[in-house]
Every structure is written in structure tokens, then in C-alpha cells.
C-alpha atoms as a PDB file:
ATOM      1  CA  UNK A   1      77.890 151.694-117.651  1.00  0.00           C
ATOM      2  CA  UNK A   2      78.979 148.168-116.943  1.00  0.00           C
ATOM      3  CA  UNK A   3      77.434 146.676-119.913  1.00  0.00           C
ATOM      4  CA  UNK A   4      78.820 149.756-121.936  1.00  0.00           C
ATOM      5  CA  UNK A   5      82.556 148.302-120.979  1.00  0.00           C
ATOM      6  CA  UNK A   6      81.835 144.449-120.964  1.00  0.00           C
ATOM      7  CA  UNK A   7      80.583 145.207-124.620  1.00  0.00           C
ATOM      8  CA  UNK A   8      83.473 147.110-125.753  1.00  0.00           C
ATOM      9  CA  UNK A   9      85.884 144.901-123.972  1.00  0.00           C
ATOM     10  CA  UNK A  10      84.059 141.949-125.630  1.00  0.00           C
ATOM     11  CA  UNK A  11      84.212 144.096-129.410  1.00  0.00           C
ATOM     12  CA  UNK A  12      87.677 144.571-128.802  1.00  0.00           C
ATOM     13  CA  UNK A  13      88.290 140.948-128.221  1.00  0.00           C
ATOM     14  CA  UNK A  14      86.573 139.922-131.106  1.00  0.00           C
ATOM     15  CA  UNK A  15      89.012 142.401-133.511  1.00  0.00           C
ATOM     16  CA  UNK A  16      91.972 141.358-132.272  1.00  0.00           C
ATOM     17  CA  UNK A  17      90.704 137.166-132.489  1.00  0.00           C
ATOM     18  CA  UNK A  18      89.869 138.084-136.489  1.00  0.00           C
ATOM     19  CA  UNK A  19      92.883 139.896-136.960  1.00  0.00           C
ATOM     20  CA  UNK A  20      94.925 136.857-135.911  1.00  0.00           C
ATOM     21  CA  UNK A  21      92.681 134.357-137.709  1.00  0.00           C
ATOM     22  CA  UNK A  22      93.220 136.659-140.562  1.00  0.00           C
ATOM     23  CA  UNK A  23      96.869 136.231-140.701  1.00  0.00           C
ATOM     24  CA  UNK A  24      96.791 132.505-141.374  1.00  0.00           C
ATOM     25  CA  UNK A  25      94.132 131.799-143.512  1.00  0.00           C
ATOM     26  CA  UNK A  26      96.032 129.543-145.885  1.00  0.00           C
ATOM     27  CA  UNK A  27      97.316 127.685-143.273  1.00  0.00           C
ATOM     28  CA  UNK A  28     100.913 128.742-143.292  1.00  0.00           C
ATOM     29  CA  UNK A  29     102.722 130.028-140.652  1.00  0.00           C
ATOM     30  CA  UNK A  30     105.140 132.366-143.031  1.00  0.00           C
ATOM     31  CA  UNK A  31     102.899 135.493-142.714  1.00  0.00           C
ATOM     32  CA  UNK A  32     102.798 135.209-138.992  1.00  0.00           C
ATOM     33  CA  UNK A  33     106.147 134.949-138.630  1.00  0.00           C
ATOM     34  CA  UNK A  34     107.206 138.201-140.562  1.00  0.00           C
ATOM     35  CA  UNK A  35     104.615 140.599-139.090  1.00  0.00           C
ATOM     36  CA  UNK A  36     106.492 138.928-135.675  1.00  0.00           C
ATOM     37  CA  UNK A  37     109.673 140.206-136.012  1.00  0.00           C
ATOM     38  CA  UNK A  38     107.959 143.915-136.711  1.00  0.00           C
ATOM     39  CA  UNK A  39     106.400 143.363-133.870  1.00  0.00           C
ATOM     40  CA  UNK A  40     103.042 143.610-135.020  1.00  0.00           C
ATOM     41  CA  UNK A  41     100.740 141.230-132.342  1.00  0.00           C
ATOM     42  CA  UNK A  42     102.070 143.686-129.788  1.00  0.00           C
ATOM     43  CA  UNK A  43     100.774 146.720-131.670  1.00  0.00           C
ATOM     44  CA  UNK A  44      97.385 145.108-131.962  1.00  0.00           C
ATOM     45  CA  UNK A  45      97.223 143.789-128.392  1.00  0.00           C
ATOM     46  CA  UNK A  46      98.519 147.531-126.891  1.00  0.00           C
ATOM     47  CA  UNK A  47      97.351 149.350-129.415  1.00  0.00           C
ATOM     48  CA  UNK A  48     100.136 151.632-129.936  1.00  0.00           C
ATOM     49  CA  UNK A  49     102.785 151.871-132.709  1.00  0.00           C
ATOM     50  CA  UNK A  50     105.942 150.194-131.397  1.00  0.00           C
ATOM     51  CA  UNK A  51     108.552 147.929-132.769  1.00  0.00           C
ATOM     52  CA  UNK A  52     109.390 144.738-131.015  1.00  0.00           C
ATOM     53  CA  UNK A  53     111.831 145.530-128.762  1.00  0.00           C
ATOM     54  CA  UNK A  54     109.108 148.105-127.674  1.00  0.00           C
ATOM     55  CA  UNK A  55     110.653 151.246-129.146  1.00  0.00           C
ATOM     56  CA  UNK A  56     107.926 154.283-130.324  1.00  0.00           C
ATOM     57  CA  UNK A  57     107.500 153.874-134.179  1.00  0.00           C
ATOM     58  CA  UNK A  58     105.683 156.446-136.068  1.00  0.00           C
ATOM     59  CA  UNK A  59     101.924 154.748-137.047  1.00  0.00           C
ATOM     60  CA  UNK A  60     103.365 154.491-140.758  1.00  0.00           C
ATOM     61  CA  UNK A  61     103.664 152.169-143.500  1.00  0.00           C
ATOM     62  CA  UNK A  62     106.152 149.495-142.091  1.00  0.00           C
ATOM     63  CA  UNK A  63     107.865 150.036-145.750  1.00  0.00           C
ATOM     64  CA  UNK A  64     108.041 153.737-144.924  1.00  0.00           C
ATOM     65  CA  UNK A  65     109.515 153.555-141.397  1.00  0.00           C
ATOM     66  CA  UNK A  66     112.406 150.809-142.820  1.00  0.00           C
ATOM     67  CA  UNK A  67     113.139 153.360-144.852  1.00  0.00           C
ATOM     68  CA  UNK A  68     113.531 156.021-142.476  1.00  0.00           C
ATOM     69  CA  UNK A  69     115.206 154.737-139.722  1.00  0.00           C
ATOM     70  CA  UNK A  70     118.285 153.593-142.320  1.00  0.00           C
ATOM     71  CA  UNK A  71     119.128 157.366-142.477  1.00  0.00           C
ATOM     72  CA  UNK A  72     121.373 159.580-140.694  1.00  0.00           C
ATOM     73  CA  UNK A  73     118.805 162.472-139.283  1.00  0.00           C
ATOM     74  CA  UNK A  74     120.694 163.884-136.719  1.00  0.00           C
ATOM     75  CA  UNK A  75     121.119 167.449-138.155  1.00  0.00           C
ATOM     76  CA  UNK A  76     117.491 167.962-139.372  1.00  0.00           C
ATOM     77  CA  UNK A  77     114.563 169.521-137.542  1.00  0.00           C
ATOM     78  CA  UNK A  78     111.341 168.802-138.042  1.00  0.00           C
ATOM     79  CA  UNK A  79     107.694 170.214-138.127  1.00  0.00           C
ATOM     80  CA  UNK A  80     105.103 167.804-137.202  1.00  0.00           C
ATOM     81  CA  UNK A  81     100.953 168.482-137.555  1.00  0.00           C
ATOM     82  CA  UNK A  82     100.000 165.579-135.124  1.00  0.00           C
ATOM     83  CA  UNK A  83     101.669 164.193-132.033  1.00  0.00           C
ATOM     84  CA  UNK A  84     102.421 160.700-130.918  1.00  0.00           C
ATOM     85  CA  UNK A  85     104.591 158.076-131.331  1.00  0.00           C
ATOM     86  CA  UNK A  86     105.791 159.816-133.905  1.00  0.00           C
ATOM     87  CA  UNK A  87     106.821 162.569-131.564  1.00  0.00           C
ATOM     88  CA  UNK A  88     108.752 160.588-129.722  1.00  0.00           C
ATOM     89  CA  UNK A  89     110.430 158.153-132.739  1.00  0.00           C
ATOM     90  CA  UNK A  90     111.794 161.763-134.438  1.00  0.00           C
ATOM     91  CA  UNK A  91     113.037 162.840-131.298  1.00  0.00           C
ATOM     92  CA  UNK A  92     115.752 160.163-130.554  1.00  0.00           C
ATOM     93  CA  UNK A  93     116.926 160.903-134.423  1.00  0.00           C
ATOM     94  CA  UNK A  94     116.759 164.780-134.978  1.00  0.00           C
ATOM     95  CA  UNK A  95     118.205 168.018-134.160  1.00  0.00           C
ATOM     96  CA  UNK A  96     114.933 169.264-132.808  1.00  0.00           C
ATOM     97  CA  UNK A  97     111.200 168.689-133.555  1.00  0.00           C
ATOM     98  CA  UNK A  98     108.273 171.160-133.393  1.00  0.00           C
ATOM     99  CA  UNK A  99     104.603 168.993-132.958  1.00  0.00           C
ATOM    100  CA  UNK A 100     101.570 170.395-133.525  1.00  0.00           C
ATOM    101  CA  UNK A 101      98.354 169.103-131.636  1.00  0.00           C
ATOM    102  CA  UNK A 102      94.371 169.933-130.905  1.00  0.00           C
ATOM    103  CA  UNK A 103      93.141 167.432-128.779  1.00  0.00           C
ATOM    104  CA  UNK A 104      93.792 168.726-125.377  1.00  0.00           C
ATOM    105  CA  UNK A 105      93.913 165.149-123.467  1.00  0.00           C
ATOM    106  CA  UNK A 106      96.538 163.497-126.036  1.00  0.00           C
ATOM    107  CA  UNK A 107      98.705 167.004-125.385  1.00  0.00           C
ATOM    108  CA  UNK A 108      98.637 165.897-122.138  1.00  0.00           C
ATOM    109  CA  UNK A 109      98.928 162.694-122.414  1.00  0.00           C
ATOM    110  CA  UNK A 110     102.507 163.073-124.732  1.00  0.00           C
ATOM    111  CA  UNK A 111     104.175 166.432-122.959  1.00  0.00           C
ATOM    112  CA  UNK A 112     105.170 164.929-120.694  1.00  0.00           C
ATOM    113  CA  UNK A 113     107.236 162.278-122.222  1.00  0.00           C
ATOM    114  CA  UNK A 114     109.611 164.066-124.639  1.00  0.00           C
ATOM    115  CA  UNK A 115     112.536 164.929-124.766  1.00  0.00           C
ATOM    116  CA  UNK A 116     114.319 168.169-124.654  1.00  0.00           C
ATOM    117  CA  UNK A 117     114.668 168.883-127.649  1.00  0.00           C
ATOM    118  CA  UNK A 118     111.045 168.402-128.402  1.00  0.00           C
ATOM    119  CA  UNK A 119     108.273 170.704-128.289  1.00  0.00           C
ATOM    120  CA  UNK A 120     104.606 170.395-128.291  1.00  0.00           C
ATOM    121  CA  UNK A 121     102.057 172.995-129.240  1.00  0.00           C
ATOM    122  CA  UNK A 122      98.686 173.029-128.240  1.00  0.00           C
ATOM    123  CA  UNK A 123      96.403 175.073-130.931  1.00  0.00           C
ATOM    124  CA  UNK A 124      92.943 175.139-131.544  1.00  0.00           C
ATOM    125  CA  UNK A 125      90.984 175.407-135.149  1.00  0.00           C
ATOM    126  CA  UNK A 126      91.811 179.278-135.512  1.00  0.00           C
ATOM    127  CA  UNK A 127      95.285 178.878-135.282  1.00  0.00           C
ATOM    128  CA  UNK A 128      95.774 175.004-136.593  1.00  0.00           C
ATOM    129  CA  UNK A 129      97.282 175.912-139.324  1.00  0.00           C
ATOM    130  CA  UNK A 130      98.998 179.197-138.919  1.00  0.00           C
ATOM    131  CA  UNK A 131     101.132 177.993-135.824  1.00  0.00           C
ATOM    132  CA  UNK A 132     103.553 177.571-138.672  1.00  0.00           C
ATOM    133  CA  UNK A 133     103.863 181.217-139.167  1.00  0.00           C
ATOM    134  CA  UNK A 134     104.112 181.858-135.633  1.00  0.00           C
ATOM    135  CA  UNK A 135     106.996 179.795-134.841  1.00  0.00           C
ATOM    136  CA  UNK A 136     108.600 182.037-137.271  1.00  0.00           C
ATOM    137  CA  UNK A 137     111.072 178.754-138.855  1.00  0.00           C
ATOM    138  CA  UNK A 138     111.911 176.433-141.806  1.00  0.00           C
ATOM    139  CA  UNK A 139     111.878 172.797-141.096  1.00  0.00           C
ATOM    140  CA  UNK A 140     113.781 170.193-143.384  1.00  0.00           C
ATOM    141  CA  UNK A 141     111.286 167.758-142.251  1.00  0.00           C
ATOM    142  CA  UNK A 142     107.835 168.414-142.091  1.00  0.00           C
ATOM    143  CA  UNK A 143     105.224 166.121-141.621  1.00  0.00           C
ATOM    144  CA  UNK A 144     101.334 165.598-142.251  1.00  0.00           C
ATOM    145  CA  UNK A 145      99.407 163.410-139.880  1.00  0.00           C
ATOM    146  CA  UNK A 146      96.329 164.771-138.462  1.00  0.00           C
ATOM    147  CA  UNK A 147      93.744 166.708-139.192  1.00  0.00           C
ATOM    148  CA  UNK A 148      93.041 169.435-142.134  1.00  0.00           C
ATOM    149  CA  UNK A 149      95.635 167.686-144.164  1.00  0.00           C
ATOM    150  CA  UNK A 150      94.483 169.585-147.369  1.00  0.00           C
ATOM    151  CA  UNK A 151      95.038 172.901-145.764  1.00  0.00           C
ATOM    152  CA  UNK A 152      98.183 172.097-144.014  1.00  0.00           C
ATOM    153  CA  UNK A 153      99.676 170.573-147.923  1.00  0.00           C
ATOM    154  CA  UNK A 154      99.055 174.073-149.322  1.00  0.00           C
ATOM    155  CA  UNK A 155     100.823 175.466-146.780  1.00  0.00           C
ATOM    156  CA  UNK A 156     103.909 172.894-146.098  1.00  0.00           C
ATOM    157  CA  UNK A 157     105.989 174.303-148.914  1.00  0.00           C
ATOM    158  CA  UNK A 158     106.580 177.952-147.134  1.00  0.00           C
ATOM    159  CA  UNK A 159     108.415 175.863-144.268  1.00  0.00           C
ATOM    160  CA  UNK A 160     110.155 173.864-145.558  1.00  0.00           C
ATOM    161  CA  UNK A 161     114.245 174.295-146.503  1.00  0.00           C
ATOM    162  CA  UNK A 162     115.101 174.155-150.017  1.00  0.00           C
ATOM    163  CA  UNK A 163     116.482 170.496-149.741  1.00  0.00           C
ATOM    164  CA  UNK A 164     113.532 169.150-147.381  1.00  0.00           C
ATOM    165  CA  UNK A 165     111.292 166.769-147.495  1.00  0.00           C
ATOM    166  CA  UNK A 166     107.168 166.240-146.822  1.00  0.00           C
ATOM    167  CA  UNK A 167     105.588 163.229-145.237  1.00  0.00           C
ATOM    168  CA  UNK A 168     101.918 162.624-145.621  1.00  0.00           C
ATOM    169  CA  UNK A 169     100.375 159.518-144.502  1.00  0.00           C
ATOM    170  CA  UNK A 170      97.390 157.690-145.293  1.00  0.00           C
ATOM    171  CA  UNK A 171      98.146 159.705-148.543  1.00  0.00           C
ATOM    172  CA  UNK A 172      96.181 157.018-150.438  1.00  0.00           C
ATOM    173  CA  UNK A 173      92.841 158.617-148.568  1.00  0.00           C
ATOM    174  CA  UNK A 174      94.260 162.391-149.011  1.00  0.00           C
ATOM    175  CA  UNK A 175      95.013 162.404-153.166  1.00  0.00           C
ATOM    176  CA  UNK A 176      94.527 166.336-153.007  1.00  0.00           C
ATOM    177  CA  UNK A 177      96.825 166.802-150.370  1.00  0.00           C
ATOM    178  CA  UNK A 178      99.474 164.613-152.411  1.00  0.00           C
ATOM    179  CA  UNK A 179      98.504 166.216-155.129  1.00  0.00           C
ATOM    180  CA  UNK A 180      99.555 169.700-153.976  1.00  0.00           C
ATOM    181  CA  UNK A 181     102.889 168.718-152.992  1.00  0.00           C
ATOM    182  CA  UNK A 182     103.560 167.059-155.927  1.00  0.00           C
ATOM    183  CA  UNK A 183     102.469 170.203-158.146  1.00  0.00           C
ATOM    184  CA  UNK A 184     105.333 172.047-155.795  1.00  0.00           C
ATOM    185  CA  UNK A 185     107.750 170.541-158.617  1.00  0.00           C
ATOM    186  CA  UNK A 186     108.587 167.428-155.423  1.00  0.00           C
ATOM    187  CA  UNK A 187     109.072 163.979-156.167  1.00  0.00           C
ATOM    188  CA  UNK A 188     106.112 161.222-154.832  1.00  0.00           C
ATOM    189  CA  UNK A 189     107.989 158.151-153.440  1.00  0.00           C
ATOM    190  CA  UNK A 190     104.340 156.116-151.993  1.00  0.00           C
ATOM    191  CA  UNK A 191     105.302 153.274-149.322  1.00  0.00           C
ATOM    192  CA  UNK A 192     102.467 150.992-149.641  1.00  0.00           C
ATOM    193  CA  UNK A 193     102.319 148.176-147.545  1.00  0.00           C
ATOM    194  CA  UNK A 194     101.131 147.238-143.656  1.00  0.00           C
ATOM    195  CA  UNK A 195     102.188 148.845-140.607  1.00  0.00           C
ATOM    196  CA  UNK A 196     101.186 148.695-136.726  1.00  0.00           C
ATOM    197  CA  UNK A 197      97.903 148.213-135.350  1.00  0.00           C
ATOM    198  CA  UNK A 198      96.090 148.124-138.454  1.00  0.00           C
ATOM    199  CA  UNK A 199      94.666 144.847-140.176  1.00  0.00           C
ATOM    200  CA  UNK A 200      94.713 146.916-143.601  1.00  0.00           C
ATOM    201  CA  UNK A 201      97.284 147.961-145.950  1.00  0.00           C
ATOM    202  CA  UNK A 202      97.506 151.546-146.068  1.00  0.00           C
ATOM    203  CA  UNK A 203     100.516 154.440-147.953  1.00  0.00           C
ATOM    204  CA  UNK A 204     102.519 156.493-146.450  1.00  0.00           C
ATOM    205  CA  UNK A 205     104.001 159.130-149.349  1.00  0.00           C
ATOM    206  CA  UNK A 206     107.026 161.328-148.678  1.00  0.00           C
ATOM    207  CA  UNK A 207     108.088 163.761-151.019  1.00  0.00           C
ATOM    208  CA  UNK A 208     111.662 164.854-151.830  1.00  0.00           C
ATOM    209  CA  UNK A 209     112.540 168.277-153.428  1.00  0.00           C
ATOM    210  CA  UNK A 210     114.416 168.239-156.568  1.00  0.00           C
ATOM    211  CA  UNK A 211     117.843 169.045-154.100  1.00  0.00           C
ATOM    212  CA  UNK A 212     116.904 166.527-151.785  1.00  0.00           C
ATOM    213  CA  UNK A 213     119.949 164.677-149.659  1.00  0.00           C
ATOM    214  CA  UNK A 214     119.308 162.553-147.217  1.00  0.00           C
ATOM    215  CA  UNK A 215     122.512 160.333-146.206  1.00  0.00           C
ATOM    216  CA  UNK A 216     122.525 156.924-144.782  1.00  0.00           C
ATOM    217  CA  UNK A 217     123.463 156.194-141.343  1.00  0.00           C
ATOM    218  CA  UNK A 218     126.436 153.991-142.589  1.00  0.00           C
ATOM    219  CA  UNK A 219     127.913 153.741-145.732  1.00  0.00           C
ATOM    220  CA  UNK A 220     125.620 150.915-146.979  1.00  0.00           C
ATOM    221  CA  UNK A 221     121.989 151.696-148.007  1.00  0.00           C
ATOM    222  CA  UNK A 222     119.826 149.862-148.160  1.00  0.00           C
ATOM    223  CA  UNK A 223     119.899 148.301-144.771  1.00  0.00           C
ATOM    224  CA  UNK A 224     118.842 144.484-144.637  1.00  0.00           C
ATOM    225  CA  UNK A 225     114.422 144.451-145.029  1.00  0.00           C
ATOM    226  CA  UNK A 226     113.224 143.312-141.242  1.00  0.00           C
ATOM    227  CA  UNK A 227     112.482 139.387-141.938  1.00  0.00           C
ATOM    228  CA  UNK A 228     114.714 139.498-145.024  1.00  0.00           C
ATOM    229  CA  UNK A 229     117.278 136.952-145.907  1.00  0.00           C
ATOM    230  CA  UNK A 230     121.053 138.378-144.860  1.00  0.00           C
ATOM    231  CA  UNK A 231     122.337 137.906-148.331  1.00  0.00           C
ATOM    232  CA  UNK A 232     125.486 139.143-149.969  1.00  0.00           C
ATOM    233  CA  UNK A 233     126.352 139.250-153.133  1.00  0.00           C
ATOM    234  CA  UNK A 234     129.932 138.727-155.180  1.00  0.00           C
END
């Protein structure tokens, strides 16, 4: 047992030391200092999705979550296959969220801190994918993040408001389930780019319908890129 955890302790040591050798192998400091101010070394080190002020961040693209948190959500609900950070990051911007999980320990690990106007289902295989049915609602948000993504694309579409929109990540791994969607006469918008924890590049897709209308949170959009220069123009 205690060479078990020396070893994995030692592995883990080793990922994060490449990770951060990674980031500077031409020698210049610039890379390091963007992925800093997204707060990256802390997602690697705690291995969980957060931003740098340590606020829950959905384990996106960081392209895709930018893009997200610029817009006023505050009337929309959401149904989510796949609880986390996530969970939590939609909660302090939306109406109300429905999650959607298997794994018994991670339920119990994230129940207990939402919010109110959060809720959490634990399923198993025979109802995965029909606990949409069940809870009997349409979602303007709905999101695909877990497992049986393929299934849960073919399905997303009967939930979903006439104006809503589908988020699928690691969509670059899942082309069917993209390509489903997109047959559903929606509009592909891919995020490509890094986000937490990972030391890959990965895309995070969300797809509009054709009366799609999301509003900024102010009057401005877009919001300044994280690590971007404040620029104005005439």
C-alpha cells in the first residue's frame, strides 16, 4: 500500500514538473505569464477547474468559458449530464440548474455544496438518459459532459426551448455527437484552445438555434480577453 501511494505521489510530481517545463520551452516567460492570470498552475497543482481568484469554472475551453461568463444568464435554466464545477459555476449565473450524475461518490461529494436553486440527480445506466423525460421540462441551456454523449445528443433537442442552446465538450473527441446537433438545423461555434488542468488543447462546441439570443451582461460585448491589452479604439 505504501509503495502504491509513494509511486503515485511521485507520478503525480513528475506531471505537474513536465507540465511546467513545458510551458517555457523557448525560454520566454510570455506563455507563463498568460496561463497565470487564468489561473492555470493552481488548476494543475489542485487539480480542479478554478479561476484565479479561486472561483468554480466549468473544465472547458478557457476560450469557451470567456465567452460565457460575458453574458447575462440570469433568466435561463439549465440541464446538465455531468456534475462538477460546472454545477456550481451555472449556479451563481442561472435561474435554476438540473445536473445529472452516475458516480455515486462524486454525487456525494457535490450535493452538498450547491446552491438552492440547484439540483442533483443521481441515476444509474437504465435511466441515464431518460431522467430527461422524467423531470418532465425544457431547458434553454443544456449541456453535454459525461458519459453516453452520443445518446444524450440525440436526445438534447426534445429539451431544449426553441431559442436554446447545446454545449458539448471535448466535442473534438465526440464528432457524432456534434454531428447530431448540428443536423438539428443549430449553428457549431467550436472554442478551441487550453483550459484548466489539462497540458493539451482540447474544444469545447456550443450550438445556437437559428432564434438564439443570448444578451451581454453590459452593453459592451466582447468583454476585454483575460491577459489582453485594455485597448480602445477612436
Amino acid at each position: 500500500m505504501l509503495k502504491s501511494l509513494l509511486r503515485k505521489s511521485f507520478i503525480k510530481l513528475i506531471k505537474e514538473e513536465r507540465m511546467l517545463r513545458w510551458l517555457n520551452v523557448d525560454g520566454t516567460a510570455f506563455p507563463r505569464n498568460i496561463l497565470e492570470k487564468y489561473g492555470y498552475y493552481e488548476t494543475v497543482r489542485t487539480r480542479k477547474p478554478i479561476d484565479l481568484q479561486g472561483n468554480h469554472l466549468p473544465w472547458f475551453t478557457y476560450p469557451a468559458i470567456e465567452y460565457l461568463k460575458q453574458l447575462d444568464l440570469s433568466q435561463k435554466t439549465v440541464l446538465e449530464w455531468g456534475c462538477g464545477n460546472s454545477s456550481l459555476f451555472f449556479a451563481k449565473r442561472v435561474s435554476f440548474i438540473d445536473s445529472v450524475e452516475d458516480d455515486t461518490d462524486w454525487y456525494n461529494e457535490i450535493k452538498g455544496k450547491l446552491p438552492r436553486n440547484a439540483a442533483l440527480h443521481l441515476v444509474n445506466d437504465s435511466n441515464y438518459i431518460s431522467i430527461a423525460e422524467t423531470l418532465c421540462k425544457k431547458y434553454d441551456i443544456i449541456i453535454i459532459d459525461a458519459k453516453r454523449r452520443d445518446e444524450c445528443a440525440k436526445v438534447a433537442c426534445n429539451y431544449l426551448n426553441q431559442d436554446g442552446v447545446i454545449i458539448i465538450d471535448n466535442s473534438d473527441w465526440f464528432k457524432n455527437s456534434s454531428k447530431t446537433i448540428r443536423e438539428n438545423d443549430f449553428i457549431e461555434v467550436d472554442f478551441h484552445g487550453f483550459g484548466p488542468i489539462n497540458d493539451y488543447a482540447w474544444t469545447t462546441s456550443i450550438f445556437f438555434s437559428r432564434t438564439s439570443k443570448l444578451k451581454p451582461i453590459g452593453d459592451i460585448q466582447p468583454d476585454f480577453a483575460i491577459g489582453g491589452l485594455q485597448h480602445i479604439s477612436d
